[in-house]
PDB file of N, CA and C in Angstrom:
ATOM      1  N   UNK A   1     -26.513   2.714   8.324  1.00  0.00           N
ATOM      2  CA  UNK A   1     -26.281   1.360   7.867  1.00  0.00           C
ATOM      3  C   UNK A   1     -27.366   0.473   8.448  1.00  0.00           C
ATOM      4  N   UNK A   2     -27.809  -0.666   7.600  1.00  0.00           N
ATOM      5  CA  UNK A   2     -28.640  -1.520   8.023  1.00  0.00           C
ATOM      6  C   UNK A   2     -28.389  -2.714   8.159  1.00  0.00           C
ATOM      7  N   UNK A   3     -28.859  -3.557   8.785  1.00  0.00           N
ATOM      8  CA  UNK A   3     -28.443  -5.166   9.015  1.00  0.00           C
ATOM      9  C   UNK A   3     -28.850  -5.372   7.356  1.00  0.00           C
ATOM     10  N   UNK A   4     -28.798  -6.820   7.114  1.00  0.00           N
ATOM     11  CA  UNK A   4     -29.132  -7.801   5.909  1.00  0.00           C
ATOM     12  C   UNK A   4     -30.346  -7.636   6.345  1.00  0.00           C
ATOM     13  N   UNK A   5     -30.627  -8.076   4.634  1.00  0.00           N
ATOM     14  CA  UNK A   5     -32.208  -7.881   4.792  1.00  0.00           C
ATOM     15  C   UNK A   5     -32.369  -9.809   5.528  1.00  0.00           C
ATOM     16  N   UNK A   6     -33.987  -9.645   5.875  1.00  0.00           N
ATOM     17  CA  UNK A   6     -34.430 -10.973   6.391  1.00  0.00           C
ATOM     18  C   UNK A   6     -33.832 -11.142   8.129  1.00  0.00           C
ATOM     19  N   UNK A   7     -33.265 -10.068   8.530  1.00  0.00           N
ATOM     20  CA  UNK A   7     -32.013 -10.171   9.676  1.00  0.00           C
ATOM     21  C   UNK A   7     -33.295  -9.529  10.412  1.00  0.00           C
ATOM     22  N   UNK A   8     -33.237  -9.936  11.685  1.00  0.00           N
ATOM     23  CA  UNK A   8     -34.287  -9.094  13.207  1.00  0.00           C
ATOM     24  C   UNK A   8     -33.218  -9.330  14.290  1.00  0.00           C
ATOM     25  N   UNK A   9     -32.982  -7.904  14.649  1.00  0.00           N
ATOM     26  CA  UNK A   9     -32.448  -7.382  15.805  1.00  0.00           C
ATOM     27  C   UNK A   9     -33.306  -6.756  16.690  1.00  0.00           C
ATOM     28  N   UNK A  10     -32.492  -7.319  18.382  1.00  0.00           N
ATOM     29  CA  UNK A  10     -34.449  -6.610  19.366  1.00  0.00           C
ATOM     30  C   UNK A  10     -33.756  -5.182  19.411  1.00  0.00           C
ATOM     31  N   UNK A  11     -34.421  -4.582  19.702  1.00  0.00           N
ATOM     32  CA  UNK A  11     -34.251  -2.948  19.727  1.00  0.00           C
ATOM     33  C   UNK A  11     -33.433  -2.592  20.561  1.00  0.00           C
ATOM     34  N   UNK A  12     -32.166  -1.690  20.362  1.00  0.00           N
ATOM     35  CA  UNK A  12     -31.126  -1.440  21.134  1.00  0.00           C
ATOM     36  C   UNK A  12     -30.376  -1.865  20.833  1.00  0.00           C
ATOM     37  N   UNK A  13     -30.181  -2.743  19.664  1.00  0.00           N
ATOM     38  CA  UNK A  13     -28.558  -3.927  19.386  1.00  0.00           C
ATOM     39  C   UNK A  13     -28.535  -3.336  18.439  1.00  0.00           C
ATOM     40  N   UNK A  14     -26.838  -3.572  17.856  1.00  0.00           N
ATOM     41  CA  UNK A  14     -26.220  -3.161  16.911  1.00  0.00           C
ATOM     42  C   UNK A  14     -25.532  -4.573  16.241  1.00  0.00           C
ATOM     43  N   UNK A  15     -24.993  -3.879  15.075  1.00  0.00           N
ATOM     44  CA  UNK A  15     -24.065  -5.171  14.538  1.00  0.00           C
ATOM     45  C   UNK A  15     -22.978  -5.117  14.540  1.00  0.00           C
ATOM     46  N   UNK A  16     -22.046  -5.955  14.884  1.00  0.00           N
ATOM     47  CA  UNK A  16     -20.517  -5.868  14.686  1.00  0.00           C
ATOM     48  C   UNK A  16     -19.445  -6.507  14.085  1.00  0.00           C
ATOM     49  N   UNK A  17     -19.091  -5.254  13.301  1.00  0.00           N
ATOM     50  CA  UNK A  17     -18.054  -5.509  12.305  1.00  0.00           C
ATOM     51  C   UNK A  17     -16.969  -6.358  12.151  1.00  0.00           C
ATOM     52  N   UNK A  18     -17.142  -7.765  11.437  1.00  0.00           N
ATOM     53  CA  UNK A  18     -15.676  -8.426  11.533  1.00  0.00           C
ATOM     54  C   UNK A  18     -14.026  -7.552  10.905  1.00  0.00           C
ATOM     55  N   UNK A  19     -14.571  -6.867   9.823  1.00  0.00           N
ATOM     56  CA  UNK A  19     -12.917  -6.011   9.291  1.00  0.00           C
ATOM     57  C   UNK A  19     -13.670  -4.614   9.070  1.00  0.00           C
ATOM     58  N   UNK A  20     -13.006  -4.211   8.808  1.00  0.00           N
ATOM     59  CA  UNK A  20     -13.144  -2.574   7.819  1.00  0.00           C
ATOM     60  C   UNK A  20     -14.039  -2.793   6.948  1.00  0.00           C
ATOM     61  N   UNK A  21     -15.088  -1.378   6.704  1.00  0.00           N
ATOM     62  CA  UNK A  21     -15.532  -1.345   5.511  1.00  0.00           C
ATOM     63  C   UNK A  21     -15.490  -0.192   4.927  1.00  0.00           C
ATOM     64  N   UNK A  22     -15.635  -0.282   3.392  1.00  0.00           N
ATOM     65  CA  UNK A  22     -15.351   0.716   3.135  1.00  0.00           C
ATOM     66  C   UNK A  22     -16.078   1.967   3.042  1.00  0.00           C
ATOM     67  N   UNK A  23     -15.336   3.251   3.388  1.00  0.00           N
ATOM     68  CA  UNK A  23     -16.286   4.157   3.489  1.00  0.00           C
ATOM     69  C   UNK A  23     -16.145   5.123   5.067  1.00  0.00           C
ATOM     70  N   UNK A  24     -15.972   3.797   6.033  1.00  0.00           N
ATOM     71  CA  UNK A  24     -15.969   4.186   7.237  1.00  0.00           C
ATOM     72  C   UNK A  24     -14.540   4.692   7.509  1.00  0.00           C
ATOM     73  N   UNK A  25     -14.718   5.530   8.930  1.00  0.00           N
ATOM     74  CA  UNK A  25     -13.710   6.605   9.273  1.00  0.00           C
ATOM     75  C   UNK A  25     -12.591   5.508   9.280  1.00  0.00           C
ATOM     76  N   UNK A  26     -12.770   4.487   9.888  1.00  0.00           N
ATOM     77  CA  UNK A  26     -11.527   3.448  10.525  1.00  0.00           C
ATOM     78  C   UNK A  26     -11.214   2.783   9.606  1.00  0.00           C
ATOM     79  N   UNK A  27     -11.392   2.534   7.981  1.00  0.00           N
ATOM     80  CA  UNK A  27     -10.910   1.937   7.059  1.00  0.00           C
ATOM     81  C   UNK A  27      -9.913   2.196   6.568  1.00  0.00           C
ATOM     82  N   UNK A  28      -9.164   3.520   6.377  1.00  0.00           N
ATOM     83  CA  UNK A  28      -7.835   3.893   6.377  1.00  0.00           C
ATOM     84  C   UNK A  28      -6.443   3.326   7.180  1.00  0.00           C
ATOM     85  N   UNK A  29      -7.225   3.571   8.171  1.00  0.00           N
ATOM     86  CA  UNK A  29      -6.083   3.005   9.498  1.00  0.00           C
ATOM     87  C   UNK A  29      -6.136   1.395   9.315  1.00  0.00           C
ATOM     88  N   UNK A  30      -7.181   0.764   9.429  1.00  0.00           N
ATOM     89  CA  UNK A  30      -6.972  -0.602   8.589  1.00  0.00           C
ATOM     90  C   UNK A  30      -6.401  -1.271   7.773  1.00  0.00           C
ATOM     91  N   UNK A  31      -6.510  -0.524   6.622  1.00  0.00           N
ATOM     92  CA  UNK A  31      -6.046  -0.682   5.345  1.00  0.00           C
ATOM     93  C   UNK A  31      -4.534  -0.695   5.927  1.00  0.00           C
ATOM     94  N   UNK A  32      -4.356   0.329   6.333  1.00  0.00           N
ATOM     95  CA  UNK A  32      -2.548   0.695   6.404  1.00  0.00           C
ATOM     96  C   UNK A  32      -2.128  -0.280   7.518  1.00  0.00           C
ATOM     97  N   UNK A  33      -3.047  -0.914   8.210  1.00  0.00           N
ATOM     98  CA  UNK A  33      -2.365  -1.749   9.308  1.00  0.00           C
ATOM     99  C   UNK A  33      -2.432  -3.026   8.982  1.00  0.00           C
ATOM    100  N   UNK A  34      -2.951  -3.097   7.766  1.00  0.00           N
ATOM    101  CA  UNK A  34      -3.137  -4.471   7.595  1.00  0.00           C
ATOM    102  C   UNK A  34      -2.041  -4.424   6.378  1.00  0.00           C
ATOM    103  N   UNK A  35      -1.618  -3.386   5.483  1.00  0.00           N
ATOM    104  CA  UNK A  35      -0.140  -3.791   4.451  1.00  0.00           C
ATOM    105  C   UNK A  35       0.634  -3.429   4.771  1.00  0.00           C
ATOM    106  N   UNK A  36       0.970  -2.700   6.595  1.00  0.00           N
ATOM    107  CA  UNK A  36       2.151  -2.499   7.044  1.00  0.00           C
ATOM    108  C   UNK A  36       2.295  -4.196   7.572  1.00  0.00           C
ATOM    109  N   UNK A  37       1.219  -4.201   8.319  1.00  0.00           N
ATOM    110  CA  UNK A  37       2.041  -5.998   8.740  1.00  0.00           C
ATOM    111  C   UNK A  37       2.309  -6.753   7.625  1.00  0.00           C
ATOM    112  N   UNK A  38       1.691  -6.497   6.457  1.00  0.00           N
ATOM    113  CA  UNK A  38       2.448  -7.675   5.016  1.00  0.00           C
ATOM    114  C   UNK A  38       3.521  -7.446   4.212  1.00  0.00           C
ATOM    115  N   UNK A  39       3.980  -5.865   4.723  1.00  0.00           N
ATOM    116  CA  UNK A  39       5.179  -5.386   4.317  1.00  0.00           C
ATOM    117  C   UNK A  39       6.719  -6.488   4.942  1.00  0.00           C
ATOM    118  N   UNK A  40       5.616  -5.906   6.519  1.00  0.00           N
ATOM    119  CA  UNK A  40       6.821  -6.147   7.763  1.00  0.00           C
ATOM    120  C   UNK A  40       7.536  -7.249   7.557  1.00  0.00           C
ATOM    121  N   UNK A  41       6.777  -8.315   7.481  1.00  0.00           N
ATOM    122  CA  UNK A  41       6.904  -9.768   7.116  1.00  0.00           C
ATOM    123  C   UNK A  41       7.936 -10.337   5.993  1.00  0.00           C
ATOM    124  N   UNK A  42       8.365  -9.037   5.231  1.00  0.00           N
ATOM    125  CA  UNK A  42       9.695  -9.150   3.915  1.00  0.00           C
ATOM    126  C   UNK A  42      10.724  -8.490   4.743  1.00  0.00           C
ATOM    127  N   UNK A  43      10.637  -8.132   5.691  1.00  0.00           N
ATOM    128  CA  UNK A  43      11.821  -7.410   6.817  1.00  0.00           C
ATOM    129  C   UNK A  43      12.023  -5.791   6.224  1.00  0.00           C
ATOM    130  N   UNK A  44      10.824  -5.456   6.060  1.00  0.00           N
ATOM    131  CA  UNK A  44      10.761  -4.034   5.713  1.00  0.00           C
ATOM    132  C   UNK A  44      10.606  -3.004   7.192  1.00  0.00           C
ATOM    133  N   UNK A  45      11.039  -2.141   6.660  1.00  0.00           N
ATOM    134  CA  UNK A  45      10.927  -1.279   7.940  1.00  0.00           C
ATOM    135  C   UNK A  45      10.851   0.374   7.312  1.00  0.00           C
ATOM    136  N   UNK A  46       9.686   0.551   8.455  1.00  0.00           N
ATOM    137  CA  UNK A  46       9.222   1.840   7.997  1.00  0.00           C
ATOM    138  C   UNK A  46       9.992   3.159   8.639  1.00  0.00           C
ATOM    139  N   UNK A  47       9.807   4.369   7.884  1.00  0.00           N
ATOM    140  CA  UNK A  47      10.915   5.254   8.095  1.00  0.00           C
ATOM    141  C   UNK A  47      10.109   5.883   9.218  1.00  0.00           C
ATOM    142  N   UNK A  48      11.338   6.669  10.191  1.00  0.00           N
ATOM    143  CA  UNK A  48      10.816   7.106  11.340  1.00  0.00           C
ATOM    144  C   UNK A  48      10.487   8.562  11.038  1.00  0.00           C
ATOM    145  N   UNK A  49      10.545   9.328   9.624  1.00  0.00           N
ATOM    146  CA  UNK A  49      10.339  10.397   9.049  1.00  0.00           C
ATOM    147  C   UNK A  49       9.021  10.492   8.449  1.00  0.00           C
ATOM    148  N   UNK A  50       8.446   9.294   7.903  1.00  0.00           N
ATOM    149  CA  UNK A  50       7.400   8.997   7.276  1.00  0.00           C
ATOM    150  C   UNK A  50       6.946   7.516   7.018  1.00  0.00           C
ATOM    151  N   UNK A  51       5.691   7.537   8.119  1.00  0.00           N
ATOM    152  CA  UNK A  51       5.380   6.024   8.413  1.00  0.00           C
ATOM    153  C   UNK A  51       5.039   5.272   7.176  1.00  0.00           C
ATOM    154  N   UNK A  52       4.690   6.018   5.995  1.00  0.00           N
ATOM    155  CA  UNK A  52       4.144   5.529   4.656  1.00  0.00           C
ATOM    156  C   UNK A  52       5.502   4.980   3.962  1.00  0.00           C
ATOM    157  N   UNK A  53       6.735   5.277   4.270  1.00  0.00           N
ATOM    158  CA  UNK A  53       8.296   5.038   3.579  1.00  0.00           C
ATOM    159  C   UNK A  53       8.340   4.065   4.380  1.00  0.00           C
ATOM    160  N   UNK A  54       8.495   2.516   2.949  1.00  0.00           N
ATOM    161  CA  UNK A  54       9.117   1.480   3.754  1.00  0.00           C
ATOM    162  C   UNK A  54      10.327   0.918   3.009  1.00  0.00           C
ATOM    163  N   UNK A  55      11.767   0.715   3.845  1.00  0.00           N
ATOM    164  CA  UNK A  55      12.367   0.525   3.407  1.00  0.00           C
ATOM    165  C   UNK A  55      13.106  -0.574   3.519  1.00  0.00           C
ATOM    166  N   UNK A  56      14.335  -1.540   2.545  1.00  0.00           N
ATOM    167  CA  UNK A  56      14.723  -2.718   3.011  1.00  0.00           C
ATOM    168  C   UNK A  56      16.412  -2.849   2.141  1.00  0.00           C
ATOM    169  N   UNK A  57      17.418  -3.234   3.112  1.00  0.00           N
ATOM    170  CA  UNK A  57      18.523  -3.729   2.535  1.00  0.00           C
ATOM    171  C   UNK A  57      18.658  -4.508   1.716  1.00  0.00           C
ATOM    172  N   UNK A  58      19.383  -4.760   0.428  1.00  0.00           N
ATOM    173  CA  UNK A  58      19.476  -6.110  -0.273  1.00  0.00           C
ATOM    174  C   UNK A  58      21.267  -6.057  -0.181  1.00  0.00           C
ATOM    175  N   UNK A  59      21.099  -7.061  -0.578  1.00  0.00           N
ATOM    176  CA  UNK A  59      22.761  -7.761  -0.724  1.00  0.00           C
ATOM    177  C   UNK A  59      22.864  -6.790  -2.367  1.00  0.00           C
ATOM    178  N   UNK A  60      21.993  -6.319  -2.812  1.00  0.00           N
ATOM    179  CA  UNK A  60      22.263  -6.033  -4.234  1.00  0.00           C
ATOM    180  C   UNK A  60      22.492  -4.064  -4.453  1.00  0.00           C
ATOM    181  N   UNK A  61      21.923  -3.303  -3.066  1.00  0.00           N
ATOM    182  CA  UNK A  61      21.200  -2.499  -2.898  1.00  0.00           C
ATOM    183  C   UNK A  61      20.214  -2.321  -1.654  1.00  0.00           C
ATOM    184  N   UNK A  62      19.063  -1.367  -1.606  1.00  0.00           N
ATOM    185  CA  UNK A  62      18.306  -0.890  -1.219  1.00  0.00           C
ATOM    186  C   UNK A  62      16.795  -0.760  -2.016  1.00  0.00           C
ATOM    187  N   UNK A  63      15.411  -1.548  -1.410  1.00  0.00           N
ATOM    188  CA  UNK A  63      14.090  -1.106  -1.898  1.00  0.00           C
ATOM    189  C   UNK A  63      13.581  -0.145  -1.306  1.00  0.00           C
ATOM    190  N   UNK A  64      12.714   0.926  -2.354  1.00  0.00           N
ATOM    191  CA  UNK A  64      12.234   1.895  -1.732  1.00  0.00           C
ATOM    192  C   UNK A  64      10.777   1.419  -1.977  1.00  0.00           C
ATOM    193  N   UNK A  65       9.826   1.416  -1.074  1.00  0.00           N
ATOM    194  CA  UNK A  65       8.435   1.453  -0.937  1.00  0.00           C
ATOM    195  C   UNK A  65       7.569   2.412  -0.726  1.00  0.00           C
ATOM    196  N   UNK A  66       6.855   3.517  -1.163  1.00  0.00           N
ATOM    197  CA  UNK A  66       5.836   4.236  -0.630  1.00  0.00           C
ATOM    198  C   UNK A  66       4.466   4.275  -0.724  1.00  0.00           C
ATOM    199  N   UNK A  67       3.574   4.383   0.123  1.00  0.00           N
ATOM    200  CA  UNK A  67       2.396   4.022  -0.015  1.00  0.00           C
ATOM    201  C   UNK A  67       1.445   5.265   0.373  1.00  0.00           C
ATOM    202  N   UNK A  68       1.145   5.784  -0.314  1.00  0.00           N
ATOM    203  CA  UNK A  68      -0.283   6.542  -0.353  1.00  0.00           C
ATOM    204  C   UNK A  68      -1.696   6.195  -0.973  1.00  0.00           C
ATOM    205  N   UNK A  69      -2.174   6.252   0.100  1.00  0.00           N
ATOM    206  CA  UNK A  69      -3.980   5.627   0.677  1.00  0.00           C
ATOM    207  C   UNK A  69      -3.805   4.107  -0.466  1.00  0.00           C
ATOM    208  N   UNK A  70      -3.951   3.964  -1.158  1.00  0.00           N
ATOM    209  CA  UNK A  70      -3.859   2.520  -2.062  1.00  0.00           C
ATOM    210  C   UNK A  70      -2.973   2.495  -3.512  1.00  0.00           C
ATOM    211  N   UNK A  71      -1.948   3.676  -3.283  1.00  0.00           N
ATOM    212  CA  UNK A  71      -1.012   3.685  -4.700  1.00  0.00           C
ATOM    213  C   UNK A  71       0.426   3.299  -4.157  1.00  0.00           C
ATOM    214  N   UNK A  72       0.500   2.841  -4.878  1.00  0.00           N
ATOM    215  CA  UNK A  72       2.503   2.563  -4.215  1.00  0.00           C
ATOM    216  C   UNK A  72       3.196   2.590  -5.200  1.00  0.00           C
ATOM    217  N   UNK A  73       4.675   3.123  -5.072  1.00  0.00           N
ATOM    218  CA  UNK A  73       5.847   3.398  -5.701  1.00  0.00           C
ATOM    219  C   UNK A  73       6.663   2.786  -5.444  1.00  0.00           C
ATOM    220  N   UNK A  74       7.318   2.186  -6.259  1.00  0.00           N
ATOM    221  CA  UNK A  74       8.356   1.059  -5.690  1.00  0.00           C
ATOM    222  C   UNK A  74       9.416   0.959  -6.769  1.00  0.00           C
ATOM    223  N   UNK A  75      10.647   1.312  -6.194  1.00  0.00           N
ATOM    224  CA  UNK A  75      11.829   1.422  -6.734  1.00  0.00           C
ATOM    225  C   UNK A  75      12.910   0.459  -6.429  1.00  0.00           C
ATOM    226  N   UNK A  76      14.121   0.058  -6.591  1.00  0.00           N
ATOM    227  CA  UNK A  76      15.194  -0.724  -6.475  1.00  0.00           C
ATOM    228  C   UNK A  76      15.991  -0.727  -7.158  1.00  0.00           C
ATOM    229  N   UNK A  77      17.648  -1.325  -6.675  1.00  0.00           N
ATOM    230  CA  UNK A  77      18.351  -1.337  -7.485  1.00  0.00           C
ATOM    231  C   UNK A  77      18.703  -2.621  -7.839  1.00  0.00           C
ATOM    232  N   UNK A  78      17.908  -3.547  -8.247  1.00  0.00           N
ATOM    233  CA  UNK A  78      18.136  -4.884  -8.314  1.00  0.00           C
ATOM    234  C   UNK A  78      16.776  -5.401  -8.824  1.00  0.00           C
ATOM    235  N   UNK A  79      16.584  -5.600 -10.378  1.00  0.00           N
ATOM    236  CA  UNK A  79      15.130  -5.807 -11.004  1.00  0.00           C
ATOM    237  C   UNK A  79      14.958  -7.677 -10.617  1.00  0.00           C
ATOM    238  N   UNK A  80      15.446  -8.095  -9.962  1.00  0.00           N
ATOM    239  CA  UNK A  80      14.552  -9.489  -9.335  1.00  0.00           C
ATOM    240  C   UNK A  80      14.311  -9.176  -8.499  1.00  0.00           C
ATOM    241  N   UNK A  81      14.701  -8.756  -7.041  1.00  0.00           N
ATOM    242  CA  UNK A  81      14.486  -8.439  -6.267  1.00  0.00           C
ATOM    243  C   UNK A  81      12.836  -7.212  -6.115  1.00  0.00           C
ATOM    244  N   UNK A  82      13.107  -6.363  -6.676  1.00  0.00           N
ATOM    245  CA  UNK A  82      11.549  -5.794  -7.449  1.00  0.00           C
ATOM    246  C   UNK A  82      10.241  -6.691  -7.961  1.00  0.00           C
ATOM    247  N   UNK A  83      10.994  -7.589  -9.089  1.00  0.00           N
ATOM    248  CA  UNK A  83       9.826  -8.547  -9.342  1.00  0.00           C
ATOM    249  C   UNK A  83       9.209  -9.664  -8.027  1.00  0.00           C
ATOM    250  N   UNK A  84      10.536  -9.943  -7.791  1.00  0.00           N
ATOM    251  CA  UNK A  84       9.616 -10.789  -5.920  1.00  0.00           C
ATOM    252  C   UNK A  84       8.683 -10.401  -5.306  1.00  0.00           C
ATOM    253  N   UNK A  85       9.576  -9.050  -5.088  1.00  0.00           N
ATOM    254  CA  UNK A  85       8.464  -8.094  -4.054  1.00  0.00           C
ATOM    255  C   UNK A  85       7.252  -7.891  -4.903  1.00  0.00           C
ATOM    256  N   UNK A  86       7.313  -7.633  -6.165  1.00  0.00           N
ATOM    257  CA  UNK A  86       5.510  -7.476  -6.927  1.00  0.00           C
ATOM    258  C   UNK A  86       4.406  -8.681  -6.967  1.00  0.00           C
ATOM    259  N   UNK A  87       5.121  -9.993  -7.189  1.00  0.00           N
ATOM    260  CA  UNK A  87       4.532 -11.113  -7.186  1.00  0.00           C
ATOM    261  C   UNK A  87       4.268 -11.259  -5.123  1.00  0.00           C
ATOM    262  N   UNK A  88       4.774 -10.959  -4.663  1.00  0.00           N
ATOM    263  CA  UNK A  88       4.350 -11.263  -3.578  1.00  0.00           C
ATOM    264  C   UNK A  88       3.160 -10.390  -2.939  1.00  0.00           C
ATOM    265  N   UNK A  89       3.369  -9.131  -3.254  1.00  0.00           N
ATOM    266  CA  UNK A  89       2.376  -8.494  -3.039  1.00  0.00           C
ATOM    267  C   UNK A  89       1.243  -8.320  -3.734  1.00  0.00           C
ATOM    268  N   UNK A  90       1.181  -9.455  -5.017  1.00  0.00           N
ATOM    269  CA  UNK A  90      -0.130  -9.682  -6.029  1.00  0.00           C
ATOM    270  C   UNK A  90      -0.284 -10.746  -5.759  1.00  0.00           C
ATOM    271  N   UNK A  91       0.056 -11.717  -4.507  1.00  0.00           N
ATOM    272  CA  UNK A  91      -0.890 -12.854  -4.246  1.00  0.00           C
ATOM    273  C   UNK A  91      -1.389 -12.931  -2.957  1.00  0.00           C
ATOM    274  N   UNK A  92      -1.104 -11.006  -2.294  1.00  0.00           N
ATOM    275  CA  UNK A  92      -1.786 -10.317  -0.872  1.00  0.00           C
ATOM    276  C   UNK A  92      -2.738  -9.544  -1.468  1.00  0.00           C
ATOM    277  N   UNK A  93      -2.567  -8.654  -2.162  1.00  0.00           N
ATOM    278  CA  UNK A  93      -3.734  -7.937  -2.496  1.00  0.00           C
ATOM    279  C   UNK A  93      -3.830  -7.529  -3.910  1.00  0.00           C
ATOM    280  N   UNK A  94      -5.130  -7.332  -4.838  1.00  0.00           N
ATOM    281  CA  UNK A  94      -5.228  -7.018  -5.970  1.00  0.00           C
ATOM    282  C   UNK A  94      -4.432  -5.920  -6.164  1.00  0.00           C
ATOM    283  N   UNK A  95      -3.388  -5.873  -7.265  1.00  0.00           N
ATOM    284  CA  UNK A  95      -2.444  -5.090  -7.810  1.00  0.00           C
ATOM    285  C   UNK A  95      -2.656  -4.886  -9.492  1.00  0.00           C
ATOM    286  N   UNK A  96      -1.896  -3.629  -9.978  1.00  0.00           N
ATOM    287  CA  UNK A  96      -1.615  -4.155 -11.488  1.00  0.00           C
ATOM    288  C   UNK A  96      -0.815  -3.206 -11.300  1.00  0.00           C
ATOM    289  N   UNK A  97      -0.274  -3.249 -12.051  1.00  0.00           N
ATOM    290  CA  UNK A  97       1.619  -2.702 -12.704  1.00  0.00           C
ATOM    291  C   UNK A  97       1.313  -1.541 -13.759  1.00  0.00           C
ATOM    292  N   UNK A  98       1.318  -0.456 -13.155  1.00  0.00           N
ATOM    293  CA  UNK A  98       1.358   0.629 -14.556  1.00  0.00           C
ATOM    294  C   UNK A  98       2.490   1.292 -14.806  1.00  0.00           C
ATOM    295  N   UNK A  99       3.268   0.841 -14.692  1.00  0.00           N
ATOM    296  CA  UNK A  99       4.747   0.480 -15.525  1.00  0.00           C
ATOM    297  C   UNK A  99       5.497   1.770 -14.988  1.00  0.00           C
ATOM    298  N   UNK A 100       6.530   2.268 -15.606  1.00  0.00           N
ATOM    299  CA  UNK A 100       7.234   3.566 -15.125  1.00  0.00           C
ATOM    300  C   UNK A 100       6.243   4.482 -14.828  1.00  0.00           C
ATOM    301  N   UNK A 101       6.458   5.569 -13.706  1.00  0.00           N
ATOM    302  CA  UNK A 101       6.435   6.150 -13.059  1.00  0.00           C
ATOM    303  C   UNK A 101       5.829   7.604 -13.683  1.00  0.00           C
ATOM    304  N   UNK A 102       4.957   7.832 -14.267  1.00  0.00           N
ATOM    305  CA  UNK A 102       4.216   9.417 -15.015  1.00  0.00           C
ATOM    306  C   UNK A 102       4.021  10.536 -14.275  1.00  0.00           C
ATOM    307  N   UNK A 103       2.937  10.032 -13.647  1.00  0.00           N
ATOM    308  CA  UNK A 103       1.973  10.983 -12.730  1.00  0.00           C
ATOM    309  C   UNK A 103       1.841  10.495 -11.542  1.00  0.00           C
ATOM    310  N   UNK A 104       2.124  10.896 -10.186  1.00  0.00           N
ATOM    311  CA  UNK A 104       1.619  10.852  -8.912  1.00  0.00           C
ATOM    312  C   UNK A 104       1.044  11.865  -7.893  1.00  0.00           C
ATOM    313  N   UNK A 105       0.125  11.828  -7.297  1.00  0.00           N
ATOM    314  CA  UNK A 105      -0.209  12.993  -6.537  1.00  0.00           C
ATOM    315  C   UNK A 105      -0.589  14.422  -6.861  1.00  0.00           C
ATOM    316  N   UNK A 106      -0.809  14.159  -8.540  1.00  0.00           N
ATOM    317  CA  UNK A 106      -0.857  15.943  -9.210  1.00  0.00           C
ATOM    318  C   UNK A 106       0.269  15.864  -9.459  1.00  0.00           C
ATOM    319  N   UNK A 107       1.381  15.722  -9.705  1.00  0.00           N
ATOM    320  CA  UNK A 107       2.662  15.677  -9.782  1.00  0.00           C
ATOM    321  C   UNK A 107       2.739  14.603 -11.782  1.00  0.00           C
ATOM    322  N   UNK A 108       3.546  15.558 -12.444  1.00  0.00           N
ATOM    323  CA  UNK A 108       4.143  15.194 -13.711  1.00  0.00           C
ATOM    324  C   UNK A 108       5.313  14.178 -13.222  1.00  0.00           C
ATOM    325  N   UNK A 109       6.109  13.397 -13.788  1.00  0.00           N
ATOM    326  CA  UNK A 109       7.192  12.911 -13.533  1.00  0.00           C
ATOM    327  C   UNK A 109       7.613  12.699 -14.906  1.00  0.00           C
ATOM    328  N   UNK A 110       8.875  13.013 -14.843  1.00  0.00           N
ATOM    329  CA  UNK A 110       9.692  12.596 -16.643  1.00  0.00           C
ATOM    330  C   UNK A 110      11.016  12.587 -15.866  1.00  0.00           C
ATOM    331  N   UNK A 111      11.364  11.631 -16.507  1.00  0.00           N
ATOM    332  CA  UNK A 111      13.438  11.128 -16.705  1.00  0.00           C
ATOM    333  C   UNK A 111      14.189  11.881 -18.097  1.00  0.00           C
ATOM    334  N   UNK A 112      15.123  12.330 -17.656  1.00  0.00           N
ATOM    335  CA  UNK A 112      16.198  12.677 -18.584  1.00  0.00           C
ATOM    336  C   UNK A 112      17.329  11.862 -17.821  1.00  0.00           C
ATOM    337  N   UNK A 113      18.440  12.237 -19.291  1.00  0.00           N
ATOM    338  CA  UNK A 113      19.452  12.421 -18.696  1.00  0.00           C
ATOM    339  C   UNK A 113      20.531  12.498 -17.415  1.00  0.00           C
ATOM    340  N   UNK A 114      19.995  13.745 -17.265  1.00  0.00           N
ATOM    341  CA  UNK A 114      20.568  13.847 -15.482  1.00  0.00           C
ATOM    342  C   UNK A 114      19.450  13.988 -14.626  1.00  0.00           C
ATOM    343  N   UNK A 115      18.271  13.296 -14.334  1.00  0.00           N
ATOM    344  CA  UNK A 115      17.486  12.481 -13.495  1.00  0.00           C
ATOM    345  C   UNK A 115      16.147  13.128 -14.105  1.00  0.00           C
ATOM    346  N   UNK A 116      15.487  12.880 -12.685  1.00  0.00           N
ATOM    347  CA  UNK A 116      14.033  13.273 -12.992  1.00  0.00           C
ATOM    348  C   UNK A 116      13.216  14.656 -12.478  1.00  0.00           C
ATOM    349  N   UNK A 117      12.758  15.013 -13.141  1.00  0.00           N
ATOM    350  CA  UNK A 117      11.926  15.996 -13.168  1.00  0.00           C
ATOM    351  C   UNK A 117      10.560  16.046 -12.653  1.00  0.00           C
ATOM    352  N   UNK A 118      10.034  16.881 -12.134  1.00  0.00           N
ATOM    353  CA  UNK A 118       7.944  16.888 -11.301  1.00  0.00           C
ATOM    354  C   UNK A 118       8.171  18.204 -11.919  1.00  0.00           C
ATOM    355  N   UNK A 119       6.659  18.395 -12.349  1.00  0.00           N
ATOM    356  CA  UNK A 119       5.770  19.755 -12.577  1.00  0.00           C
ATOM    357  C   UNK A 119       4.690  19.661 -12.551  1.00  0.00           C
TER     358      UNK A 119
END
């Protein structure tokens, strides 16, 4: 990596990073520490089984949250409560909505009847 151009550093100095960038080893752990604290902040709480499972009581139900590297799944039993949580988290970080649930992880997903199916 190089400074900006027009930039003179005396020999031996480095530059230092105000956040994460991307690419680097520590941008992961960033990333995740920076939308676990914007989770936290809706009184979410992450599972002690899997730090990526965040979960939260409603008066209506239960939200399920999961987050892998920058995809999230998000379920509920209470569709305002869902829409809050989406609008809130699309005026933290760029989002878009690709609607029910297809494909995750290599993983097929389809609903019937008596629930859902992966292949």
């Amino acid at each position: 990596m190089k400074p900006p151009p027009d930039t003179t550093l005396p020999p031996q100095k480095v530059c230092l990073l105000r956040r994460a960038l991307y690419g680097l080893k520590q941008a992961p752990r960033a990333w995740f520490a920076t939308f676990s604290s914007t989770i936290t902040q809706l009184v979410f709480t992450s599972s002690s089984h899997d730090s990526a499972l965040f979960t939260r009581q409603t008066s209506n139900g239960i939200v399920l949250l999961l987050l892998y590297v920058d995809d999230v799944i998000i379920t509920d039993d209470d569709p305002q409560a869902l829409s809050d949580l989406q609008c809130y988290l699309s005026k933290h970080f760029e989002m878009k909505d690709l609607g029910n649930l297809n494909y995750f992880l290599g993983l097929e997903i389809s609903l019937s009847p008596s629930g859902y199916y992966l292949s």
